[in-house]
C-alpha atoms as a PDB file:
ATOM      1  CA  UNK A   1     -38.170  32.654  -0.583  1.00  0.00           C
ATOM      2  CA  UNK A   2     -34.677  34.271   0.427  1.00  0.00           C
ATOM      3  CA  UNK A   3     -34.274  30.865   2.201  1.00  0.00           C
ATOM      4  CA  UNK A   4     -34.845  29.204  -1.279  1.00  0.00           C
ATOM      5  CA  UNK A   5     -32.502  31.613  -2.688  1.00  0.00           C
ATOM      6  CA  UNK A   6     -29.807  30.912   0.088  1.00  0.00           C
ATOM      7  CA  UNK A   7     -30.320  27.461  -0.742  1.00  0.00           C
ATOM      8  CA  UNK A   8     -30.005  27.359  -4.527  1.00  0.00           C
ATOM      9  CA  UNK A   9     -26.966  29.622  -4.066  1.00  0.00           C
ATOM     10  CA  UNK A  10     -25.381  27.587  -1.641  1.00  0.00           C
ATOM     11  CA  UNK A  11     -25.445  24.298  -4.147  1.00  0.00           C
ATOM     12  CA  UNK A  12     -24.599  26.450  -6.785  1.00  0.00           C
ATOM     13  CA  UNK A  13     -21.325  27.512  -4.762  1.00  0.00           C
ATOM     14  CA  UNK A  14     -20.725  23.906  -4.721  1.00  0.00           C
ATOM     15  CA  UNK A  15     -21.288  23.142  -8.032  1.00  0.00           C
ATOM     16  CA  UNK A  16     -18.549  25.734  -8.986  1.00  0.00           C
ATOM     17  CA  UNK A  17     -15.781  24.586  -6.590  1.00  0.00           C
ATOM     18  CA  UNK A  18     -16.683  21.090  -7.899  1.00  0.00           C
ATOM     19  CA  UNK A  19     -15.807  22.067 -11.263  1.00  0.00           C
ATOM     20  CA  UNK A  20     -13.453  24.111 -10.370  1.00  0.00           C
ATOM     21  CA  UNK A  21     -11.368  21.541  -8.527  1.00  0.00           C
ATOM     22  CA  UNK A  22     -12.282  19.260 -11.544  1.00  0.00           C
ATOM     23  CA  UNK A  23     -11.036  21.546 -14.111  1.00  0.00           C
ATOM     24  CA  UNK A  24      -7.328  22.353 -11.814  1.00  0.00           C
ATOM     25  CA  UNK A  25      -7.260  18.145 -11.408  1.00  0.00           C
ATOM     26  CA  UNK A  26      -7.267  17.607 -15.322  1.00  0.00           C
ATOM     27  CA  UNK A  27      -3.910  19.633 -15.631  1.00  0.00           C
ATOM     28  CA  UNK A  28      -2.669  17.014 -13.947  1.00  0.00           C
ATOM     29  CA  UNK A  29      -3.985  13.817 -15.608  1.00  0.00           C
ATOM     30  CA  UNK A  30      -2.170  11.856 -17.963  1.00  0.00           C
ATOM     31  CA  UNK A  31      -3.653  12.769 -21.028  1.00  0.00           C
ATOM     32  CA  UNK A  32      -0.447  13.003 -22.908  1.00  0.00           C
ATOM     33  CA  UNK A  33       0.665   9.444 -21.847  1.00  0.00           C
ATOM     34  CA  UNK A  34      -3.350   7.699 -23.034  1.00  0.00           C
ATOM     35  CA  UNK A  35      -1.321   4.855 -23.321  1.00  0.00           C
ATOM     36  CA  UNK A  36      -0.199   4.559 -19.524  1.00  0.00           C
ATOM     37  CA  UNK A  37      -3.870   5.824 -18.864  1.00  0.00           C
ATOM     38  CA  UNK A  38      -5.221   3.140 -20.833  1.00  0.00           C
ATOM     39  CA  UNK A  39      -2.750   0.316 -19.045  1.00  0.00           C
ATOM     40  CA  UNK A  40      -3.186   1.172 -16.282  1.00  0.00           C
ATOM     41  CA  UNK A  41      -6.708   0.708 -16.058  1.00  0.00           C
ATOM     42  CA  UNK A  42      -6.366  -2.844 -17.330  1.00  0.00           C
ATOM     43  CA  UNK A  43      -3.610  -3.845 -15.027  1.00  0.00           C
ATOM     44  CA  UNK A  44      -1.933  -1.686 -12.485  1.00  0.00           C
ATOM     45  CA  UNK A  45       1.245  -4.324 -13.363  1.00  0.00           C
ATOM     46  CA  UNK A  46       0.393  -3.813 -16.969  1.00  0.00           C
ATOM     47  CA  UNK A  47       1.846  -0.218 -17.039  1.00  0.00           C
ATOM     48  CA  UNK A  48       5.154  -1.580 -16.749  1.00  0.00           C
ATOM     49  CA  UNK A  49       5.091  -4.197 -19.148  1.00  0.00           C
ATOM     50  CA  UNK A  50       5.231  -2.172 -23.099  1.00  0.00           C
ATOM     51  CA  UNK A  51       2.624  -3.627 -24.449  1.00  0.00           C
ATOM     52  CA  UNK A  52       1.847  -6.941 -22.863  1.00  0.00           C
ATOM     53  CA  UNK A  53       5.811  -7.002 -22.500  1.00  0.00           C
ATOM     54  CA  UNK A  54       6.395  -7.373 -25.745  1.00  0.00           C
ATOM     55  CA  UNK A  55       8.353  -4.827 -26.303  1.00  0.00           C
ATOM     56  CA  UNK A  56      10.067  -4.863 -22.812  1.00  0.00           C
ATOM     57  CA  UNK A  57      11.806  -1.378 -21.570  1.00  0.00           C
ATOM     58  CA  UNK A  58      12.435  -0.880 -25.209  1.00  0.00           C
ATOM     59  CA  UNK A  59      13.437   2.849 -25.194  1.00  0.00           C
ATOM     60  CA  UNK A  60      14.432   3.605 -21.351  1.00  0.00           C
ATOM     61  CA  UNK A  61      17.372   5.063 -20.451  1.00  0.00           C
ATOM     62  CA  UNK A  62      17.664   4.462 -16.768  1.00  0.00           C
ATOM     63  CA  UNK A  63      20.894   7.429 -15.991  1.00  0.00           C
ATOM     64  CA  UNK A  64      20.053  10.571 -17.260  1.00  0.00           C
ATOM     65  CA  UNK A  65      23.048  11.971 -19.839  1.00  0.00           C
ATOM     66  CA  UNK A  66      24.249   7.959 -19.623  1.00  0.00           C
ATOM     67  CA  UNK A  67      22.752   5.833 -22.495  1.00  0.00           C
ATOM     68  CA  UNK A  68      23.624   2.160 -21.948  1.00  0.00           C
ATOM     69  CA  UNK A  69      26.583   0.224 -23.813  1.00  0.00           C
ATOM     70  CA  UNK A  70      25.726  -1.316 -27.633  1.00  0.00           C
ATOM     71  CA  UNK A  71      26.330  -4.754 -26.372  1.00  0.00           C
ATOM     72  CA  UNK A  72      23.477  -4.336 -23.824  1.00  0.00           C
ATOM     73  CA  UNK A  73      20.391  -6.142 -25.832  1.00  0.00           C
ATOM     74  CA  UNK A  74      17.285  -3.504 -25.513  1.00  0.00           C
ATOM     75  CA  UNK A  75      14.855  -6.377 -26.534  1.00  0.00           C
ATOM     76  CA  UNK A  76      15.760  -8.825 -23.795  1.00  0.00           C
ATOM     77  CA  UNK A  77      12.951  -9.273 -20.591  1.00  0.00           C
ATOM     78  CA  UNK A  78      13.515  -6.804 -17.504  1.00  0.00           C
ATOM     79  CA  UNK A  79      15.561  -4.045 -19.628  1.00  0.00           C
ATOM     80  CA  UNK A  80      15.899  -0.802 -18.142  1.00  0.00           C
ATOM     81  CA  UNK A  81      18.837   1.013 -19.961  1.00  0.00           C
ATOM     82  CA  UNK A  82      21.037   0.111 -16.630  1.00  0.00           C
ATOM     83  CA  UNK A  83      24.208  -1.209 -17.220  1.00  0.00           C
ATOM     84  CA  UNK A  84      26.506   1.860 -15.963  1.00  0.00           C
ATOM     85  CA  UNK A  85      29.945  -0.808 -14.995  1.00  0.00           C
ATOM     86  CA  UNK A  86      29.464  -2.091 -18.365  1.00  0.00           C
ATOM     87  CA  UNK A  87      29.147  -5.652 -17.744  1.00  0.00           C
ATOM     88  CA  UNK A  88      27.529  -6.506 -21.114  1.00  0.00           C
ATOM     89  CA  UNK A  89      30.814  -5.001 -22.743  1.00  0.00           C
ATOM     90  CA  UNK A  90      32.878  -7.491 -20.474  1.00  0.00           C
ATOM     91  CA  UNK A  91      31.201 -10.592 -20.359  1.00  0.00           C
ATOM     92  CA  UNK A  92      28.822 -12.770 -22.446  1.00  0.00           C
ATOM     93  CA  UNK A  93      25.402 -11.665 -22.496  1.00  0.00           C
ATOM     94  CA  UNK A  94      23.855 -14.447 -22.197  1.00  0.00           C
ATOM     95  CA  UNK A  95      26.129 -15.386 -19.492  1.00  0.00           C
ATOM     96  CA  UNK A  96      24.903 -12.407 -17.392  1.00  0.00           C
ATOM     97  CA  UNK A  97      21.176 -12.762 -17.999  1.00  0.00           C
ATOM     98  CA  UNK A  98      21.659 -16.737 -16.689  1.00  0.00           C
ATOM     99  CA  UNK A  99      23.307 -15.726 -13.788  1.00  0.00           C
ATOM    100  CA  UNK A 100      20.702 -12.649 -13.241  1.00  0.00           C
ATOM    101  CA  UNK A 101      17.457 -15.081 -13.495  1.00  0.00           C
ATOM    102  CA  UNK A 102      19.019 -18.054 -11.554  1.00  0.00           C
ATOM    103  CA  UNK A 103      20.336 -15.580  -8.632  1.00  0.00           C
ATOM    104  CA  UNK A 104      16.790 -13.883  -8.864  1.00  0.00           C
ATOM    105  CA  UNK A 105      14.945 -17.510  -8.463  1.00  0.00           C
ATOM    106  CA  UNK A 106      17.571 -18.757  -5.402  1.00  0.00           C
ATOM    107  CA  UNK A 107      16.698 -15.294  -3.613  1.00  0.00           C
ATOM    108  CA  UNK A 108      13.076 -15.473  -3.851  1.00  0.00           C
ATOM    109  CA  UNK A 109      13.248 -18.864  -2.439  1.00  0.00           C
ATOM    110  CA  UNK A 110      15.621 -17.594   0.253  1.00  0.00           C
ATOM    111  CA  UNK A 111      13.281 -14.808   1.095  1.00  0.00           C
ATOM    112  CA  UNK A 112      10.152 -16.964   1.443  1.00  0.00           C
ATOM    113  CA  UNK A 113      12.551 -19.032   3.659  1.00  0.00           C
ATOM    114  CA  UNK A 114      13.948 -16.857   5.696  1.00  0.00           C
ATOM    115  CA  UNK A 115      10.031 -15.144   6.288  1.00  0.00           C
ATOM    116  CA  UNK A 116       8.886 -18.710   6.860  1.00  0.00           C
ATOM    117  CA  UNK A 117      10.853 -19.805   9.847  1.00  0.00           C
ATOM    118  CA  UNK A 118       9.631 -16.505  11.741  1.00  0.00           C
ATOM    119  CA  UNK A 119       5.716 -17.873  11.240  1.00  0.00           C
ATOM    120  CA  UNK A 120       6.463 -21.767  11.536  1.00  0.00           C
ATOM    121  CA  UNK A 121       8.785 -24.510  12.638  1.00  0.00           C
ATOM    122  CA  UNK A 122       8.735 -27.812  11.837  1.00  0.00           C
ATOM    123  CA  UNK A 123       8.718 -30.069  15.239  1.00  0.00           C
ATOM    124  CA  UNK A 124      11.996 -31.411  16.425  1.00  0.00           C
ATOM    125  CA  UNK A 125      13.946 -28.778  14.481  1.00  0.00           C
ATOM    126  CA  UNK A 126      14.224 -26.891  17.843  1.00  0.00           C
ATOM    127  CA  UNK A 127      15.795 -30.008  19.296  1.00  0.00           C
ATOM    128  CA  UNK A 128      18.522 -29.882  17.116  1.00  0.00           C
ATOM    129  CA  UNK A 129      19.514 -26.023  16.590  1.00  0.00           C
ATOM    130  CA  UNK A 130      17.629 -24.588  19.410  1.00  0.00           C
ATOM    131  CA  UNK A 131      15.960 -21.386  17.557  1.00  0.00           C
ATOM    132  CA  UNK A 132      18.763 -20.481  15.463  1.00  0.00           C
ATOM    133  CA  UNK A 133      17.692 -19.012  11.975  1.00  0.00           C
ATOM    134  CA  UNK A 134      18.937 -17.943   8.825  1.00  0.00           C
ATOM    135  CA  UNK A 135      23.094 -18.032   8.944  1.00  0.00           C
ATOM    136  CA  UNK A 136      23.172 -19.010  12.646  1.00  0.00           C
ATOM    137  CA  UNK A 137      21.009 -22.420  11.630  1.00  0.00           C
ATOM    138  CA  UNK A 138      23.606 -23.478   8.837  1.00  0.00           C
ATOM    139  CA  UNK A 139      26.131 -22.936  11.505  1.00  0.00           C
ATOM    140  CA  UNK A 140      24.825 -25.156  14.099  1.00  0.00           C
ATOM    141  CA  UNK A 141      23.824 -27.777  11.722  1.00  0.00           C
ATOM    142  CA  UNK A 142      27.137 -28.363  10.056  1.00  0.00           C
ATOM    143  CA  UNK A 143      28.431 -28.013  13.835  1.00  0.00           C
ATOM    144  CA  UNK A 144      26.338 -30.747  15.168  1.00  0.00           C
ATOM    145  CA  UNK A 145      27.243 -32.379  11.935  1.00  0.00           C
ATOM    146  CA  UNK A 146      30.828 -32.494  12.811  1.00  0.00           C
ATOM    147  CA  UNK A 147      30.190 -33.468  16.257  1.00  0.00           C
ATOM    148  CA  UNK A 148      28.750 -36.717  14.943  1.00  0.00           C
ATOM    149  CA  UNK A 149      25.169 -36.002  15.492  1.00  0.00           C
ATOM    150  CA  UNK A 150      22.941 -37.640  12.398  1.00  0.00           C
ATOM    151  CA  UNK A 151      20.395 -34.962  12.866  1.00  0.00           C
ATOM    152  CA  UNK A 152      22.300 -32.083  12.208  1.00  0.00           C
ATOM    153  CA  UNK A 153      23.253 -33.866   8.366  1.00  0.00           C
ATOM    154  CA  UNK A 154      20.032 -31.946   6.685  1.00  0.00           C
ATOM    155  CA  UNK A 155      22.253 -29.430   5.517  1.00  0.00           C
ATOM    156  CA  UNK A 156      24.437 -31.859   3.845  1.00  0.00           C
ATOM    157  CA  UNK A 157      21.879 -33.292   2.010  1.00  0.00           C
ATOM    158  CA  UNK A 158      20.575 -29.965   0.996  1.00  0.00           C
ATOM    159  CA  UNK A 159      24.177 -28.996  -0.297  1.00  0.00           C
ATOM    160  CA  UNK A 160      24.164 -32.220  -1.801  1.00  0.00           C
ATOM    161  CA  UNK A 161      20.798 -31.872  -4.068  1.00  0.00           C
ATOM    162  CA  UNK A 162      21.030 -28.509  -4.785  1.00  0.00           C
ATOM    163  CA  UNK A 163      24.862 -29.566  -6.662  1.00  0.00           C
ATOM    164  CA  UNK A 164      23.306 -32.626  -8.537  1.00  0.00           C
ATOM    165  CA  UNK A 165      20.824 -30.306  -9.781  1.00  0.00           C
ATOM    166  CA  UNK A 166      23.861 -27.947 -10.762  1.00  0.00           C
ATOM    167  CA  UNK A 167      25.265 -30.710 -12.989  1.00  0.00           C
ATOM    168  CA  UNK A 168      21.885 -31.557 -14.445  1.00  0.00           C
ATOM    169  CA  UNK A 169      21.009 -28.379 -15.521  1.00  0.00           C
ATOM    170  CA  UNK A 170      24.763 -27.973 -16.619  1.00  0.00           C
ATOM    171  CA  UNK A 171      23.774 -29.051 -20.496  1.00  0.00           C
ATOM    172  CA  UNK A 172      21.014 -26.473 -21.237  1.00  0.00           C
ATOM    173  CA  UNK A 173      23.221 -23.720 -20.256  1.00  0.00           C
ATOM    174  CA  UNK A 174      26.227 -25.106 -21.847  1.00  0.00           C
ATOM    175  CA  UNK A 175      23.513 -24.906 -25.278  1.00  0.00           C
ATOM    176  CA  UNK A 176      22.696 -21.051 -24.709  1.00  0.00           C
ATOM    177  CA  UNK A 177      26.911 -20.684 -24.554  1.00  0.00           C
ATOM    178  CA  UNK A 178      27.580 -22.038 -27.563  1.00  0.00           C
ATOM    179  CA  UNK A 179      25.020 -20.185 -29.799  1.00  0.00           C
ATOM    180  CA  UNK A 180      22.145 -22.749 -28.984  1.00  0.00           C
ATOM    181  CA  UNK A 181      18.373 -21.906 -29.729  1.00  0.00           C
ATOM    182  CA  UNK A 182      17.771 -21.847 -25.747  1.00  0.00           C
ATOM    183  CA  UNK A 183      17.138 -18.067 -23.737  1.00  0.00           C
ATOM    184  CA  UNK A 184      18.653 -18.268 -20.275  1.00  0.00           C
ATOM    185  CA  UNK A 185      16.863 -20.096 -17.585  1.00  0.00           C
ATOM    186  CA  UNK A 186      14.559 -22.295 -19.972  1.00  0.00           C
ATOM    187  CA  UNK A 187      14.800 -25.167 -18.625  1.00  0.00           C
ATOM    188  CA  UNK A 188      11.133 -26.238 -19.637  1.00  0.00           C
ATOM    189  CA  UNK A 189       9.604 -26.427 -16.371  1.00  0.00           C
ATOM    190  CA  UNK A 190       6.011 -24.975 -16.214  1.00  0.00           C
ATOM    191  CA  UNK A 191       4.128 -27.483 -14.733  1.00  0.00           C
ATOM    192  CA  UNK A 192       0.890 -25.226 -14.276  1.00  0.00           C
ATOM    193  CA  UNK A 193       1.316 -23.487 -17.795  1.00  0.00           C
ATOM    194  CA  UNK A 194       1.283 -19.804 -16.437  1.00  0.00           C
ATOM    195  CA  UNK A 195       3.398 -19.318 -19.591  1.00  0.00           C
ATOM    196  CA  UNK A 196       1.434 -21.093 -22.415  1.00  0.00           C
ATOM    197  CA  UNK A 197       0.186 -18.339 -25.309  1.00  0.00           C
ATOM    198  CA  UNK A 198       1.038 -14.844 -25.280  1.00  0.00           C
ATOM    199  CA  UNK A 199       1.228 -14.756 -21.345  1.00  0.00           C
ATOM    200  CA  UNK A 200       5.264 -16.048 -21.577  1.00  0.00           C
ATOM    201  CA  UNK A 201       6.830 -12.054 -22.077  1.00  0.00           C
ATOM    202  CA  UNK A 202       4.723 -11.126 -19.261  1.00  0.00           C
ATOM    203  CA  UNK A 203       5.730 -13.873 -16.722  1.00  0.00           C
ATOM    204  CA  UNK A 204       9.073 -13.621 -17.944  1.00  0.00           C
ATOM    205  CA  UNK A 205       9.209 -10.073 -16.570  1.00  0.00           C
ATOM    206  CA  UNK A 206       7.417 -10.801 -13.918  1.00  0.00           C
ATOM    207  CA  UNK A 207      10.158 -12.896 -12.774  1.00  0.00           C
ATOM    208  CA  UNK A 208      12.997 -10.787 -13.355  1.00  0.00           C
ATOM    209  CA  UNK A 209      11.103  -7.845 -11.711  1.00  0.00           C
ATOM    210  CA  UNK A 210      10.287 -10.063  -8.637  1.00  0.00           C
ATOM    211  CA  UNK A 211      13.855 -11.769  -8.533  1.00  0.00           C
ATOM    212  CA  UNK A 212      16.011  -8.334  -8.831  1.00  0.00           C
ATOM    213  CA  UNK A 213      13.475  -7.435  -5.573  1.00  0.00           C
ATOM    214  CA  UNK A 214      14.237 -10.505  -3.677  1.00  0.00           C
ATOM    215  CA  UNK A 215      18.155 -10.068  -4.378  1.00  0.00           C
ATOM    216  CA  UNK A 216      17.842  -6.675  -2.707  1.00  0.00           C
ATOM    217  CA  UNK A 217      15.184  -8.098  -0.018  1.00  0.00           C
ATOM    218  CA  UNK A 218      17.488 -10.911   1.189  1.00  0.00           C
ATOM    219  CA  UNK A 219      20.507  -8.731   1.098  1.00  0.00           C
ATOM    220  CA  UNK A 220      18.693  -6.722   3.865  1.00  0.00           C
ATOM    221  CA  UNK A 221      17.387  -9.821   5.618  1.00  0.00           C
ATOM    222  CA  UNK A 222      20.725 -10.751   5.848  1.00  0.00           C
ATOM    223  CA  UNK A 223      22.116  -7.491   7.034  1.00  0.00           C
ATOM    224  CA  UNK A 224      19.520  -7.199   9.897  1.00  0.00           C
ATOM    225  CA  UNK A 225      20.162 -10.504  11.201  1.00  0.00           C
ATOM    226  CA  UNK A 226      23.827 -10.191  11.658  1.00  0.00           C
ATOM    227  CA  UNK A 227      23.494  -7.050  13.332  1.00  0.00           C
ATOM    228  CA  UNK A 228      20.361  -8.214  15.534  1.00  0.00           C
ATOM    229  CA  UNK A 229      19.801 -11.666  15.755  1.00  0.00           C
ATOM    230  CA  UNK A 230      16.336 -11.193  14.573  1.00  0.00           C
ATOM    231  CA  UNK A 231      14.332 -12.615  11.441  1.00  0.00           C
ATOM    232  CA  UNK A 232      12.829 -10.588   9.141  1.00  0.00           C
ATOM    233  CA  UNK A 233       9.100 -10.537  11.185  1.00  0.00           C
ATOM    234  CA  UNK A 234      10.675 -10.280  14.157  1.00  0.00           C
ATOM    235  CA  UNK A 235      12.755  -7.308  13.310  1.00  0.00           C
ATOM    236  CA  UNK A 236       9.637  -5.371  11.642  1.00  0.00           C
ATOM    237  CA  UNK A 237       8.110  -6.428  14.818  1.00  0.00           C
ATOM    238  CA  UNK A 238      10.410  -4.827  17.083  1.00  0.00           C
ATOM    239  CA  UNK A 239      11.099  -1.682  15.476  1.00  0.00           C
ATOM    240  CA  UNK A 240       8.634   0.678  17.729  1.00  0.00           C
ATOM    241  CA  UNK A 241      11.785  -0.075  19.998  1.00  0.00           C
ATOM    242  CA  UNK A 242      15.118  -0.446  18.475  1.00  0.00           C
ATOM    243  CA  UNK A 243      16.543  -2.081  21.878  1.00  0.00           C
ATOM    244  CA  UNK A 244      14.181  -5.168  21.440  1.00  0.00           C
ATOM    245  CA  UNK A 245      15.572  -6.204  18.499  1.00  0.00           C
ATOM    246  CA  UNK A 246      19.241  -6.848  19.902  1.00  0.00           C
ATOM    247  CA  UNK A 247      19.543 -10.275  21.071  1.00  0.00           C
ATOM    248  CA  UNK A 248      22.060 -11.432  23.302  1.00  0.00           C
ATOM    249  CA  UNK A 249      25.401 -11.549  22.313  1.00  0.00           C
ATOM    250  CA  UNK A 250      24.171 -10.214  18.647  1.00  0.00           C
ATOM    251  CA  UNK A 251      24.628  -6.868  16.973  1.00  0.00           C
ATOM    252  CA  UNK A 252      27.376  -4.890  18.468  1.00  0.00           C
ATOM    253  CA  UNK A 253      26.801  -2.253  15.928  1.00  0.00           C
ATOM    254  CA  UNK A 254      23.499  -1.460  17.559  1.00  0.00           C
ATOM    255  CA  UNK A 255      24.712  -0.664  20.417  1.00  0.00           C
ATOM    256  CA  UNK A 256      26.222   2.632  19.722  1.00  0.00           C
END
């Protein structure tokens, strides 16, 4: 019987410190914010969105004591309060948000790239720049280029595309400039409708979330490579030892 009593104590003990640790948790759950609680559970991308993204960052102040310039649109996709040089007060709004989401877009294909030739190389690349990567491959190409060698021409043709797409998307944002019914970087190209219905506010920041990431990302791809050598795999690689990631006759400032 006392071992019965033991027992039923025991789980009783348990039961407490259950509730107990239940009861201490709850101070700590959102209940003030059922909002957040309630996005989050649909979506854990939802929570940042404002309803759906309809309403954007509506409301934020990014700096503390700081609220953002008048000229700085709080209804526009990927707002955040965060404009502390005052760019919107200098330059054309939609100007800025053009060059934001077309910078954002070039840097997330950069990033993929620059990932991409770490996992994969086409065959015969090696042939003509050897295993040069990132800012080291432009160099060699437009040096082979020079030295006559009708390989290394690639990144010609690459320079030349990308400009003829330049001019051709030249009249939609000369529209948006001159008070046209276009937003910055429409250029009506959703071939696989992620945008159709009400799913356009949340793709749109989405994209702006994703390209502000991949400006940042590439900035540090960049940075690694011209002090190691490496890509970005083969720097994460390396890092259980530093001294790996030096190639020869790259990154002098890793030597000290």
């Amino acid at each position: 019987r006392s071992g019965v009593t033991m027992q039923g104590r025991s789980a009783m003990l348990r039961t407490v410190l259950v509730l107990g640790c239940a009861a201490a948790t709850s101070a700590f759950a959102p209940a003030a914010l059922p909002s957040m609680a309630r996005t989050t559970a649909r979506s854990g991308v939802t929570m940042q969105l404002y309803k759906e993204g309809v309403l954007q960052g509506k409301g934020v102040q990014a700096i503390p004591f700081s609220p953002p310039p008048e000229t700085l649109p709080s209804d526009i996709p990927g707002y955040c309060g965060f404009d502390p040089l005052g760019f919107s007060t200098l330059f054309n709004i939609d100007w800025l948000r053009e060059a934001e989401i077309k910078n954002g877009r070039v840097a997330m294909l950069a990033a993929a790239g620059a990932i991409a030739q770490d996992l994969f190389q086409f065959p015969g690349v090696d042939k003509v720049i050897g295993k040069a990567k990132m800012i080291e491959a432009h160099d060699k190409f437009i040096a082979g280029a020079h030295a006559g060698d009708g390989r290394s021409f690639a990144m010609h043709q690459i320079i030349f595309w990308v400009s003829l797409l330049e001019i051709l998307t030249f009249p939609a944002i000369f529209e948006t400039m001159n008070g046209g019914s276009r937003q910055p970087g429409d250029f009506k190209f959703d071939p696989l409708g992620l945008g159709k219905g009400d799913k356009m506010a949340r793709k749109q920041l989405e994209e702006i979330k994703n390209g502000r990431l991949a400006m940042i990302g590439v900035g540090g791809m960049v940075h690694h490579y011209l002090l190691t050598g490496k890509g970005p795999i083969q720097f994460l690689a390396g890092i259980p030892n530093y001294k790996s990631c030096i190639a020869p006759g790259m990154g002098p400032l890793c030597k000290f």
